[in-house]
Protein backbone atom coordinates (compact mmCIF):
# COMPACT_ATOMS: atom_id res chain seq x y z
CA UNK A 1 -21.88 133.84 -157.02
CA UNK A 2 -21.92 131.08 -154.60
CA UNK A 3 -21.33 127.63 -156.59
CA UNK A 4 -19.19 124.01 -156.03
CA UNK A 5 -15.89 126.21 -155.78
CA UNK A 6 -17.06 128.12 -153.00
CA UNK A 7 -15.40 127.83 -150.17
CA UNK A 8 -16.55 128.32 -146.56
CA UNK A 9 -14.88 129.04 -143.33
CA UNK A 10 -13.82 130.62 -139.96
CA UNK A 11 -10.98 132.79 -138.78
CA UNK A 12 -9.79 135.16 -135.72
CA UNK A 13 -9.68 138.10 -136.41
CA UNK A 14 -6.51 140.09 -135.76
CA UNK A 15 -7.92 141.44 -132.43
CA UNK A 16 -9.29 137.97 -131.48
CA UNK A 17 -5.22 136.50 -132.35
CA UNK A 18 -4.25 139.14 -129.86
CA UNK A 19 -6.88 138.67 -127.53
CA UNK A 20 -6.35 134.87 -127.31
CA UNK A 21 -3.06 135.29 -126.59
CA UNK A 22 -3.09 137.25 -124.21
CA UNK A 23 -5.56 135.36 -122.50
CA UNK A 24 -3.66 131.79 -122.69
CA UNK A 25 0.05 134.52 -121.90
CA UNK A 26 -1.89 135.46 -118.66
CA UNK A 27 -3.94 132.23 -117.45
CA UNK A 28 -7.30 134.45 -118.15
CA UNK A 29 -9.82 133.39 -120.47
CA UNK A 30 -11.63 135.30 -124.18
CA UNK A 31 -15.25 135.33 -123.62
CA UNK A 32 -17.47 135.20 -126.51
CA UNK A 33 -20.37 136.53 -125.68
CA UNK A 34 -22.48 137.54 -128.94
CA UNK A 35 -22.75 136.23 -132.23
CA UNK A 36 -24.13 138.55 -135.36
CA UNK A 37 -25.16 137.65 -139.00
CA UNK A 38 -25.45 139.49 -141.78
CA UNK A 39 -26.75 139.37 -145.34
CA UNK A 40 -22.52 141.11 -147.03
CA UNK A 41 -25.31 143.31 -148.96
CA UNK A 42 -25.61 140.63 -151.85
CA UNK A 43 -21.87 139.85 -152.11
CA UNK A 44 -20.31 136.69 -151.22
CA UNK A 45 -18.13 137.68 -148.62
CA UNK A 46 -14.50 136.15 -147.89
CA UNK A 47 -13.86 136.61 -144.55
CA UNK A 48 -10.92 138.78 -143.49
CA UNK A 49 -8.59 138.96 -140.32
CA UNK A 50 -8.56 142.60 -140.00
CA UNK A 51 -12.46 142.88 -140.20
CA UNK A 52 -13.89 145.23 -137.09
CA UNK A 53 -17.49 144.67 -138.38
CA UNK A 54 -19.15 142.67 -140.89
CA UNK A 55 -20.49 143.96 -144.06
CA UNK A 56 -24.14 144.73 -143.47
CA UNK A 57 -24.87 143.25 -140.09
CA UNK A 58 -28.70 142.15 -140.19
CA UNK A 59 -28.81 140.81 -136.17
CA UNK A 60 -26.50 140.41 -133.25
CA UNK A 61 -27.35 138.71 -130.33
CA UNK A 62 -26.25 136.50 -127.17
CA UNK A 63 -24.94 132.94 -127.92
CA UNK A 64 -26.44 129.72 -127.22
CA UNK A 65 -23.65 127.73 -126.41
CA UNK A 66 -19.48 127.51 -126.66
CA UNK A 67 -18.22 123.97 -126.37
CA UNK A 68 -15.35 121.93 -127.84
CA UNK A 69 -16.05 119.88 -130.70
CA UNK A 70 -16.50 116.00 -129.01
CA UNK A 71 -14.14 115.18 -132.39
CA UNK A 72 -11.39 117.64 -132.31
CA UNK A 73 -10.43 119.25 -128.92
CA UNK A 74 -8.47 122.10 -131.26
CA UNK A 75 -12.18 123.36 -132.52
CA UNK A 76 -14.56 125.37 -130.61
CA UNK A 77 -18.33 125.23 -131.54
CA UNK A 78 -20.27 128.44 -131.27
CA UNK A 79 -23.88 128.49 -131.58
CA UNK A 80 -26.87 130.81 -131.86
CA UNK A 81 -30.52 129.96 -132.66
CA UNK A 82 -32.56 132.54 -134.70
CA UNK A 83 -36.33 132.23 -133.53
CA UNK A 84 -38.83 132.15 -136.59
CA UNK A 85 -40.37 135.37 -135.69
CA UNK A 86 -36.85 137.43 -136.72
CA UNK A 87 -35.86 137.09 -140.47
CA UNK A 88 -36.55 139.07 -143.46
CA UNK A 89 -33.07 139.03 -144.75
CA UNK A 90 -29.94 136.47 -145.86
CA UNK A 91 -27.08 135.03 -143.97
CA UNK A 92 -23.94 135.18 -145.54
CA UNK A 93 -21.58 136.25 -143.18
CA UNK A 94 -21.38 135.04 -139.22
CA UNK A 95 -19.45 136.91 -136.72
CA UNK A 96 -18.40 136.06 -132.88
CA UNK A 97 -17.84 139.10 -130.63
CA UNK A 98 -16.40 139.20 -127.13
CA UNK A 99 -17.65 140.59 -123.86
CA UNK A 100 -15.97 143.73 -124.58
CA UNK A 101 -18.15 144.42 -128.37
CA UNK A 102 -14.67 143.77 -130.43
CA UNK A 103 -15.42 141.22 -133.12
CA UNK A 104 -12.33 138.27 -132.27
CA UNK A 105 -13.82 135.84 -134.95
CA UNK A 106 -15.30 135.70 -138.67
CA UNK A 107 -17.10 133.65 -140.92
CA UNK A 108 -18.71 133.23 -144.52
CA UNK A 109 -21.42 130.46 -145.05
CA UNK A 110 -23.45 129.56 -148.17
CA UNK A 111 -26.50 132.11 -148.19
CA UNK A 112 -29.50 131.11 -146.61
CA UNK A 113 -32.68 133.22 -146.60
CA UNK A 114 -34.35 133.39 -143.01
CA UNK A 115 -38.24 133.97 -143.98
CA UNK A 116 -40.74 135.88 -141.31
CA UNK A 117 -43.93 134.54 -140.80
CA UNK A 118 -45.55 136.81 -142.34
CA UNK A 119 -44.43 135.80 -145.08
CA UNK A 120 -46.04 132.25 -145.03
CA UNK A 121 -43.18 130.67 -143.76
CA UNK A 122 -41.12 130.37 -140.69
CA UNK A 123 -38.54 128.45 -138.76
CA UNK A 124 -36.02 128.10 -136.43
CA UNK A 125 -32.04 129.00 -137.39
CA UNK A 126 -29.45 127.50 -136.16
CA UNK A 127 -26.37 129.23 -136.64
CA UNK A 128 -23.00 127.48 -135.78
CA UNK A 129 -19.56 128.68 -136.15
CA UNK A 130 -16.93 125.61 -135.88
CA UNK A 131 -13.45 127.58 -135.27
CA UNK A 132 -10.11 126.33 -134.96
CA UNK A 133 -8.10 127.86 -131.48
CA UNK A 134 -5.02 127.00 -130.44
CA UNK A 135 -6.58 126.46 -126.38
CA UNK A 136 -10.31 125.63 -126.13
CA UNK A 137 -9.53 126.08 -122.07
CA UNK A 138 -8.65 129.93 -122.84
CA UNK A 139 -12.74 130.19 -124.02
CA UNK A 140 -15.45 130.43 -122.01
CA UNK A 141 -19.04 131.59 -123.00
CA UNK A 142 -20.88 134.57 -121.50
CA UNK A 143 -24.68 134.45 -121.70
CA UNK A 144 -28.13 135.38 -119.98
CA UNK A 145 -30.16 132.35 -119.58
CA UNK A 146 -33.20 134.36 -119.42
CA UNK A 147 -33.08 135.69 -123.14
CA UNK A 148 -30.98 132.56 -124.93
CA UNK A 149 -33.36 130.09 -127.00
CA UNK A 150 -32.13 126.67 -126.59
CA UNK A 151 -31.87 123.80 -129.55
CA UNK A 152 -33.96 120.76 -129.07
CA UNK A 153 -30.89 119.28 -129.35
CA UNK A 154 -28.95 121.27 -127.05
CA UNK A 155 -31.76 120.61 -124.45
CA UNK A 156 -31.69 116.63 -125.28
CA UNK A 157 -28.20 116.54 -125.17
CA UNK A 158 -27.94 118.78 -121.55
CA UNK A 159 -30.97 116.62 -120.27
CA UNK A 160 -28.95 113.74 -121.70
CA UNK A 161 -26.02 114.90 -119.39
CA UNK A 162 -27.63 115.60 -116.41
CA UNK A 163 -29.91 112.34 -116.35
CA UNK A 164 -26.36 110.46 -116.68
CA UNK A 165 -24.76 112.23 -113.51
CA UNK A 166 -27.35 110.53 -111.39
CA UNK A 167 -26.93 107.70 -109.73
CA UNK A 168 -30.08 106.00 -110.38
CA UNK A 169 -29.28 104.19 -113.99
CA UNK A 170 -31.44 103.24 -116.63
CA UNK A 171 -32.40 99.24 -115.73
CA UNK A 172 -30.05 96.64 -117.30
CA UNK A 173 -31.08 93.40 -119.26
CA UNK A 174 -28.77 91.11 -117.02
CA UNK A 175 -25.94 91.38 -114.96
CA UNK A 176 -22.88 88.74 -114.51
CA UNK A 177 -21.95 85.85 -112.27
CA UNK A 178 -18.43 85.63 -113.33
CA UNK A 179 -15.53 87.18 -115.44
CA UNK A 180 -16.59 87.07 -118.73
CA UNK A 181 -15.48 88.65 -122.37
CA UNK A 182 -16.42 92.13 -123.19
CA UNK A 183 -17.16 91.20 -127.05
CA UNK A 184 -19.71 89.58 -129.30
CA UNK A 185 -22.99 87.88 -128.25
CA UNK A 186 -23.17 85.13 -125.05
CA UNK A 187 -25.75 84.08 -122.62
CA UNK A 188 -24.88 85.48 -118.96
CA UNK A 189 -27.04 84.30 -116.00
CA UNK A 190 -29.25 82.24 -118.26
CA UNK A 191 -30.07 85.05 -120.72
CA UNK A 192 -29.22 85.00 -124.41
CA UNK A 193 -27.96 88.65 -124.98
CA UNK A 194 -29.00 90.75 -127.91
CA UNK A 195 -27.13 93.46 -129.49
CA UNK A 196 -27.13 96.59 -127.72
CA UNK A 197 -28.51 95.24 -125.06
CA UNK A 198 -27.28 96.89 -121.71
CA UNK A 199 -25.34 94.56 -118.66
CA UNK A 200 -23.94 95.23 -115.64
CA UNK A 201 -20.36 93.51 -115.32
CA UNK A 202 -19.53 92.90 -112.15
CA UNK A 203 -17.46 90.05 -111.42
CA UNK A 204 -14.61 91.00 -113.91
CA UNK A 205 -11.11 89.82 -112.63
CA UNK A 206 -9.87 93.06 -113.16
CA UNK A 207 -12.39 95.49 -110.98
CA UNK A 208 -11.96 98.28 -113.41
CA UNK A 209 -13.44 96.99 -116.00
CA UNK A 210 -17.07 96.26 -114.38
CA UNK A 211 -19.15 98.69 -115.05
CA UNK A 212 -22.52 98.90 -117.23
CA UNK A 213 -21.92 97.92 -121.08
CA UNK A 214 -24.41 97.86 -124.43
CA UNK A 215 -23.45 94.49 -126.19
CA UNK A 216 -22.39 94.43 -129.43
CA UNK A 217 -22.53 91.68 -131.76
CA UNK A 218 -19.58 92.55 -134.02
CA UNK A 219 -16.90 93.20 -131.83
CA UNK A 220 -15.92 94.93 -128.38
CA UNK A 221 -18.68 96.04 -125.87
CA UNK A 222 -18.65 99.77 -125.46
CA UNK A 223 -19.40 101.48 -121.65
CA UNK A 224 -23.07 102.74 -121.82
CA UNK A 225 -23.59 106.41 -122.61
CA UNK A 226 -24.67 107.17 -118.62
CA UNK A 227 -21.46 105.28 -117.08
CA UNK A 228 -18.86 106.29 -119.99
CA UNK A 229 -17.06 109.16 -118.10
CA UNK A 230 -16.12 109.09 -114.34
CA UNK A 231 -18.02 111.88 -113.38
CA UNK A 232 -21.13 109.59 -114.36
CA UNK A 233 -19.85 106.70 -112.26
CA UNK A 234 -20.20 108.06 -108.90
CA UNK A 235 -20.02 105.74 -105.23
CA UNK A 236 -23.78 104.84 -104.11
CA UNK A 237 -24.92 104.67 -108.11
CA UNK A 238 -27.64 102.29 -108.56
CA UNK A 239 -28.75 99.77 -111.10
CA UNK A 240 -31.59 97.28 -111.72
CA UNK A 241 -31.49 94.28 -113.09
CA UNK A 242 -34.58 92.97 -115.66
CA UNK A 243 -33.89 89.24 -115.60
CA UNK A 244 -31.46 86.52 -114.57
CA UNK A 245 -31.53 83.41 -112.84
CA UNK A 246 -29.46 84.32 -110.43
CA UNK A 247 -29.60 88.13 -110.60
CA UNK A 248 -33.16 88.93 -111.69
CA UNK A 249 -35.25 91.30 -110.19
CA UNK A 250 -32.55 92.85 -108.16
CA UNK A 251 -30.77 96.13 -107.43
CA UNK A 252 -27.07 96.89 -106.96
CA UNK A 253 -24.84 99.50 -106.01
CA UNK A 254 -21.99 100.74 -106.42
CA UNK A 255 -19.79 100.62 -103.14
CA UNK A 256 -16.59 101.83 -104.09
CA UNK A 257 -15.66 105.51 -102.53
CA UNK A 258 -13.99 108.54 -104.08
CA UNK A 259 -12.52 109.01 -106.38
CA UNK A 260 -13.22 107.19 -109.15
CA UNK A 261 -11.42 107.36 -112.65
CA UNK A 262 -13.42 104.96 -114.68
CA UNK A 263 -10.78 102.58 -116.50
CA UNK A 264 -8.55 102.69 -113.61
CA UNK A 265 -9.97 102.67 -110.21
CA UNK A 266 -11.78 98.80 -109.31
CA UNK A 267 -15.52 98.77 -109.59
CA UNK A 268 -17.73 96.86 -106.76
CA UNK A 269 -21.38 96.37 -107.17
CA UNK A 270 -23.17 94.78 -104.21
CA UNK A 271 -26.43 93.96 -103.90
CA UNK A 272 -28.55 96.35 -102.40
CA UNK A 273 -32.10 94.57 -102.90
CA UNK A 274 -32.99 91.17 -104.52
CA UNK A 275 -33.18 87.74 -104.18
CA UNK A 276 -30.61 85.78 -101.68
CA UNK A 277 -30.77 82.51 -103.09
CA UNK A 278 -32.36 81.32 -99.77
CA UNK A 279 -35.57 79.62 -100.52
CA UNK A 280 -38.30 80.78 -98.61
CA UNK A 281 -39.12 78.98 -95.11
CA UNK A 282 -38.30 78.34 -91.90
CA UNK A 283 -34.85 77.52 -90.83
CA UNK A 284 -32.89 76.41 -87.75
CA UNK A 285 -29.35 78.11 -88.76
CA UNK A 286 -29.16 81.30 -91.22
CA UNK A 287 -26.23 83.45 -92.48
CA UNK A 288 -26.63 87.21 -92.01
CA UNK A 289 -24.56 89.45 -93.96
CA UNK A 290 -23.01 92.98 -92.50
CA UNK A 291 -26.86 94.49 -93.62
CA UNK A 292 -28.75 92.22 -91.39
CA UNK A 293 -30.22 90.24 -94.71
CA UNK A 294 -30.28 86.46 -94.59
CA UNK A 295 -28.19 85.12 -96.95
CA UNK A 296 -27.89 81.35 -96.03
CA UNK A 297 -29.66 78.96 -94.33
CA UNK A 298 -30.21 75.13 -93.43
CA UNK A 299 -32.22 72.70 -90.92
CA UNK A 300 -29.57 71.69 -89.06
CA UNK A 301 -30.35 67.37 -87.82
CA UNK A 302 -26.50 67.10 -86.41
CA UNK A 303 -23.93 68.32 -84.24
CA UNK A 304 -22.16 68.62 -87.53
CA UNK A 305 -24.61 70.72 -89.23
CA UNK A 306 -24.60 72.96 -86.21
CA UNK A 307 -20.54 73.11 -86.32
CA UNK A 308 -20.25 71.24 -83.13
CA UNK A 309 -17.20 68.75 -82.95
CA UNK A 310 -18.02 65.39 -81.52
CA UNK A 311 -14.88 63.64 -80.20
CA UNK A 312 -12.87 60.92 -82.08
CA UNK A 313 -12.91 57.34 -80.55
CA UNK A 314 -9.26 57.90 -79.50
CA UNK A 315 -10.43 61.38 -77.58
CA UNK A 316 -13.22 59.56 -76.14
CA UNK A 317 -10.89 56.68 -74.85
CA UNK A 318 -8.34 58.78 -73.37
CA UNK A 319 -7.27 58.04 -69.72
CA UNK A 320 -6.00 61.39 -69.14
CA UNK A 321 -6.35 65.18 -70.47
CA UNK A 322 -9.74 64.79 -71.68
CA UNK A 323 -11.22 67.83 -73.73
CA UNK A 324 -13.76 69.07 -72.08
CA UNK A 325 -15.36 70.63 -75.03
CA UNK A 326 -16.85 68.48 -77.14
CA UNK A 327 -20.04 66.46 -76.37
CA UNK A 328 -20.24 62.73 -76.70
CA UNK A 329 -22.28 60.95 -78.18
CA UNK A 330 -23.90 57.68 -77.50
CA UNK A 331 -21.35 55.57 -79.17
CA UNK A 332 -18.52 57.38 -77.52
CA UNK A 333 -19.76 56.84 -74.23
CA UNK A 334 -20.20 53.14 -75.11
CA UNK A 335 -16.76 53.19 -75.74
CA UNK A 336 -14.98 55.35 -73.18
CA UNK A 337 -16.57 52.94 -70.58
CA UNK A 338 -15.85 49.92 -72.52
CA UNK A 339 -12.08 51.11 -73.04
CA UNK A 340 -12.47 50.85 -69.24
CA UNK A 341 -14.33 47.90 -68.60
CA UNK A 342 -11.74 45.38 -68.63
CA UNK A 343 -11.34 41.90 -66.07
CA UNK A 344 -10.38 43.05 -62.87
CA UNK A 345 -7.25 41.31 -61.99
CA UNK A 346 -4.95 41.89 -58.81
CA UNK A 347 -3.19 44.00 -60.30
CA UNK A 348 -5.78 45.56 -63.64
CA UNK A 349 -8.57 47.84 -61.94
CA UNK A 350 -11.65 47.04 -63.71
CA UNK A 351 -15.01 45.26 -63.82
CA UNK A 352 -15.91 41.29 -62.46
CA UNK A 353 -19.03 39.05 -62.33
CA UNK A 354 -20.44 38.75 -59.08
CA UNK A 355 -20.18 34.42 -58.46
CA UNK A 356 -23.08 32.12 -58.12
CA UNK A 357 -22.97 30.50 -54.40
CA UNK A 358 -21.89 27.02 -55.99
CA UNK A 359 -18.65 29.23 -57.32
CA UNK A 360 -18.36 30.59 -54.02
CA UNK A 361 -18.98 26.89 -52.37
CA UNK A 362 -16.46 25.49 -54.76
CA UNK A 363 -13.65 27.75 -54.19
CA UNK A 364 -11.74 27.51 -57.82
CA UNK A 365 -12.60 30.45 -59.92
CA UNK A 366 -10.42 33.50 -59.91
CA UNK A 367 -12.32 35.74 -62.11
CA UNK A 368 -15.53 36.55 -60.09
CA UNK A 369 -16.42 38.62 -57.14
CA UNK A 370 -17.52 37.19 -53.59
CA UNK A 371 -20.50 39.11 -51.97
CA UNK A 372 -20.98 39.04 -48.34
CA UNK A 373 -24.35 37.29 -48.76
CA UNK A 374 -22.46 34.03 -50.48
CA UNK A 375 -19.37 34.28 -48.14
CA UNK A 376 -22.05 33.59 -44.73
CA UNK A 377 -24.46 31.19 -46.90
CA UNK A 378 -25.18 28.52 -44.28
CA UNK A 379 -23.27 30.22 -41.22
CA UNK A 380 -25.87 29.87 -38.23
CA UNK A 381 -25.01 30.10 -34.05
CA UNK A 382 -26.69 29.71 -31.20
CA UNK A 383 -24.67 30.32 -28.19
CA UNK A 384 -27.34 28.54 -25.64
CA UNK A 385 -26.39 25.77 -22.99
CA UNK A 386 -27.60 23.55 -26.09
CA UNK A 387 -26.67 25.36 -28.98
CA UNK A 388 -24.46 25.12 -32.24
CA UNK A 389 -22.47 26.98 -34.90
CA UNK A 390 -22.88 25.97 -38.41
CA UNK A 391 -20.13 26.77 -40.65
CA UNK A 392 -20.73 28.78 -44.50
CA UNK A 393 -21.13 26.40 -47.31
CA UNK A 394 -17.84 27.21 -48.85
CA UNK A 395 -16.42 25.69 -45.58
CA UNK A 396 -18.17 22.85 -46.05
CA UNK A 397 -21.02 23.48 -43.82
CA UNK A 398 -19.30 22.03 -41.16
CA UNK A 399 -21.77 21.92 -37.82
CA UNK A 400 -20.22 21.51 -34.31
CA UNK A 401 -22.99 21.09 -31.78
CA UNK A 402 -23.15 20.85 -28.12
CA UNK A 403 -25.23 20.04 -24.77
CA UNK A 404 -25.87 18.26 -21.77
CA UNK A 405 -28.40 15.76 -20.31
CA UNK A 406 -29.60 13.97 -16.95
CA UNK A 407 -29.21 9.95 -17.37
CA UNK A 408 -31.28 8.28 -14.89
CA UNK A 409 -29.54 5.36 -13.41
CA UNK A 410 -29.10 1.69 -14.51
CA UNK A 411 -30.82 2.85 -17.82
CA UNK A 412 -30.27 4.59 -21.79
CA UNK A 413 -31.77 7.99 -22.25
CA UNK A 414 -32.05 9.35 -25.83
CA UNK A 415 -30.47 12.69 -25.87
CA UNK A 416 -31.90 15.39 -28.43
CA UNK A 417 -29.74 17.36 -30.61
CA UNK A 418 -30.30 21.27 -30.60
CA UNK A 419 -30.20 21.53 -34.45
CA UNK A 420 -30.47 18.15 -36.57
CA UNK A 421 -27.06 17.71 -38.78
CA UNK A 422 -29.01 17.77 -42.81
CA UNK A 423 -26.63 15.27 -44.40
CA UNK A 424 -24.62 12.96 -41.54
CA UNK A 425 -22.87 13.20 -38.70
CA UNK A 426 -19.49 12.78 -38.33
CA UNK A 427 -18.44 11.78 -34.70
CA UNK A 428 -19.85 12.50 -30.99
CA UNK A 429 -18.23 12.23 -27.45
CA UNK A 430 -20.04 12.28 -24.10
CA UNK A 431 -18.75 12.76 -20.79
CA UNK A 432 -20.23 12.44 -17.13
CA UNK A 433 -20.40 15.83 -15.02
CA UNK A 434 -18.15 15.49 -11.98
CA UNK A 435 -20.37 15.62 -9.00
CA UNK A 436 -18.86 15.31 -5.22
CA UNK A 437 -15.49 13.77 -6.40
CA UNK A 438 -16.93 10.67 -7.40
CA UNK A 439 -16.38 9.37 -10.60
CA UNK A 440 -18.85 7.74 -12.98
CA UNK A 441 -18.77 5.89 -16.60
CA UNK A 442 -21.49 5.87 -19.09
CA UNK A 443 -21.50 5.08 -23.14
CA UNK A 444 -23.13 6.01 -26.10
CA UNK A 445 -25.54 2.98 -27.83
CA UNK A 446 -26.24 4.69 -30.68
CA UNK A 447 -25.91 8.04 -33.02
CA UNK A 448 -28.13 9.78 -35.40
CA UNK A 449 -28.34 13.21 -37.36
CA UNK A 450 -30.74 14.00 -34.91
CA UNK A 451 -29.30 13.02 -31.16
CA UNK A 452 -27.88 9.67 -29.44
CA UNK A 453 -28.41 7.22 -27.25
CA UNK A 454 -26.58 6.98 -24.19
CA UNK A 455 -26.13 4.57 -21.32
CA UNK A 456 -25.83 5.41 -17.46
CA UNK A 457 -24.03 1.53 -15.74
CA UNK A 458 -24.35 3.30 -12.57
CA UNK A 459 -26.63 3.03 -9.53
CA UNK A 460 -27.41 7.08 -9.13
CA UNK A 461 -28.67 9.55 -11.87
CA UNK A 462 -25.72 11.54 -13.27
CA UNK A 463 -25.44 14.63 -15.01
CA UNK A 464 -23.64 14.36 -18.55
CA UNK A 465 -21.89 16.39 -21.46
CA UNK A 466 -21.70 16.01 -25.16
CA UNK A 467 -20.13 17.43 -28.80
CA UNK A 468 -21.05 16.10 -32.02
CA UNK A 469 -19.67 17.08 -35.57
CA UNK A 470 -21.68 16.79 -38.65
CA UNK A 471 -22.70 18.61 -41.66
């Protein structure tokens, strides 16, 4: 009779020992392929390692599932589910038979009564055997999909699976902006994590430890259940992120290639869609990254903002070797010419005030420039029979006239000058014209800027010659 001393539990049989070994001797596998349960006729069965067969078998059919126990790796979990339409009878005794029809394990349970429907009740059975092996990679399970019912939570849990293998996660609360600690609560991008709240890390100094983490408040952050095991962290997986101020509303990917052993090989998550950080406008200088996104930009008002070099004052007053690269700027060119526009000496090529005419007139400063209309300035000539040359101002403006006359006899004849003299005269001289070898006198009365007076003593008209200087 079943009661608190009972005990309850699994074995190999003797052909299942021999069958396992062989299988791990060779490299070849045990299937198990069918489980059966029976009622022991009433008894409570102990199970026995040279059992063929169980007592009074009540059903035998294909297994659900054989897996190793997530807790133990020495224990392999056998399962079979009894639909509610098949009952009628006890379980007290479990058996596991191979692909061949020997029986390689055994098992006793406390009795439970499977009811038919027709009886007013019905359920589902679960049967599972938990049995301790020596090599869980020696046993493999045999089944036919077709005919196998399926626990809800063998479904959830291969659903479960298969939803973590993809690469499109479940979304994450917030994701990180630097290295942070993987324990205990903390804001991250402006949000105030909660616990088991999921995050992407991303910007951990050591790259294998990003990945996507469910917060905990009371001590280390665990990896989430659908990036936990490398074959769920694949390259190209991708991740949303709910909220952040830097981060929010964005997607990111995982860019690292294969392989990947999670806890070893670096993480790195770039963004695939989101937010820049460039405000929205129009700009005179962006920053495209290797996607073709825009990732920076500014209004650019200055060479400098454009990453143009202007030229230092010393470039700009170099003599020689110039750099022909840079553009100059007003204030440069102000003082490249001004390094250049020095006084022009003899010797010192440079720049020099053209003089004013009384400069020029006065002949003592060194420093200006002479132009050819100051250096003639009063230079005048008249090359007639009565004519003159007037000297430039800065000469004096010396005048040196000359001419000739008739002076009728016994008389004075006033005598005209060609061009008056503006301030005085300085001397004049007259002379008869010789005329048939005869000689004559004559004299001069008087002088003014504008002609003179002279006298003819003689009894005949002579002919006559003069100069006068002035200015």
């Amino acid at each position: 009779m079943t009661d608190q001393n009972s005990q309850f539990f699994a074995i190999l049989t003797a052909v299942g020992e021999a069958k396992l070994a062989n299988a791990i001797a060779l490299g070849t596998t045990l299937t198990f392929a069918q489980m059966a349960v029976g009622d022991a006729n009433g008894t409570d069965p102990i199970p026995s390692r040279l059992q063929t067969r169980l007592i009074n078998e009540r059903r035998r059919a294909l297994l659900n599932q054989v897996k190793p126990d997530p807790a133990n790796a020495s224990v392999i979990i056998a399962e079979q589910v009894i639909p509610e339409s098949v009952g009628g009878w006890w379980v007290r005794e479990i058996a596991l038979y191979d692909a061949d029809g020997d029986m390689v394990a055994v098992a006793n349970c406390a009795p439970t009564y499977k009811p038919l429907l027709s009886q007013g009740s019905g359920r589902t059975q679960i049967i599972r055997i938990n049995l301790i092996v020596s090599s869980t990679a020696n046993i493999e399970l045999k089944i036919d999909p077709g005919v196998v019912l399926a626990t809800r939570e063998y479904v959830d849990t291969v659903v479960i699976e298969a939803l973590a293998k993809l690469d499109f996660k479940q979304s994450v609360l917030a994701a990180t902006t630097a290295n942070i600690t993987l324990s205990g609560t903390q804001s991250i991008d402006g949000v105030l994590l909660t616990s088991d709240a999921r995050v992407l890390v991303k910007n951990q100094t050591a790259a294998k430890d990003n990945g996507l983490y469910i917060v905990s408040t009371a001590g280390t952050w665990k990896r989430a259940q659908d990036a936990d095991a490398s074959v769920k962290v694949t390259p190209g997986l991708f991740v949303s992120v709910e909220t952040g101020t830097s981060n929010g509303d964005s997607v990111w990917q995982l860019v690292t290639d294969a392989p990947i052993v999670l806890g070893t090989t670096a993480l790195v998550f770039e963004m695939a869609v989101g937010r820049t950080g460039v405000s929205a406008g129009s700009y005179g200088n962006v920053t495209v990254d290797k996607y073709g996104r825009v990732i920076a930009g500014t209004n650019p008002k200055t060479l400098a903002d454009y990453g143009i070099d202007i030229p230092t004052q010393a470039e700009a007053e170099k003599q020689e070797a110039q750099d022909n690269t840079k553009p100059m700027t007003v204030l440069r060119v102000f003082q490249a010419i001004t390094k250049r526009l020095v006084q022009a000496t003899e010797t010192v090529l440079g720049w020099a005030k053209v003089s004013t005419q009384s400069q020029t007139d006065a002949g003592v400063d060194d420093t200006t420039i002479v132009t050819p209309k100051k250096l003639r300035w009063g230079l005048s000539i008249n090359l007639a029979a009565n004519g003159y040359v007037t000297f430039p101002s800065w000469l004096g403006g010396i005048i040196i006239l000359w001419g000739g006359g008739s002076l009728a006899s016994a008389t004075t004849t006033s005598i005209t000058f060609p061009l008056a003299f503006p301030t005085s005269y300085l001397r004049a001289v007259s002379s008869f014209q010789l005329a048939g070898g005869s000689y004559y006198s004559l004299g001069m009365t008087t002088a003014t800027n504008n002609g003179m007076t002279l006298w003819n003593p003689n009894s005949v008209t002579i002919a006559c010659q003069y100069l006068a200087i002035g200015y």
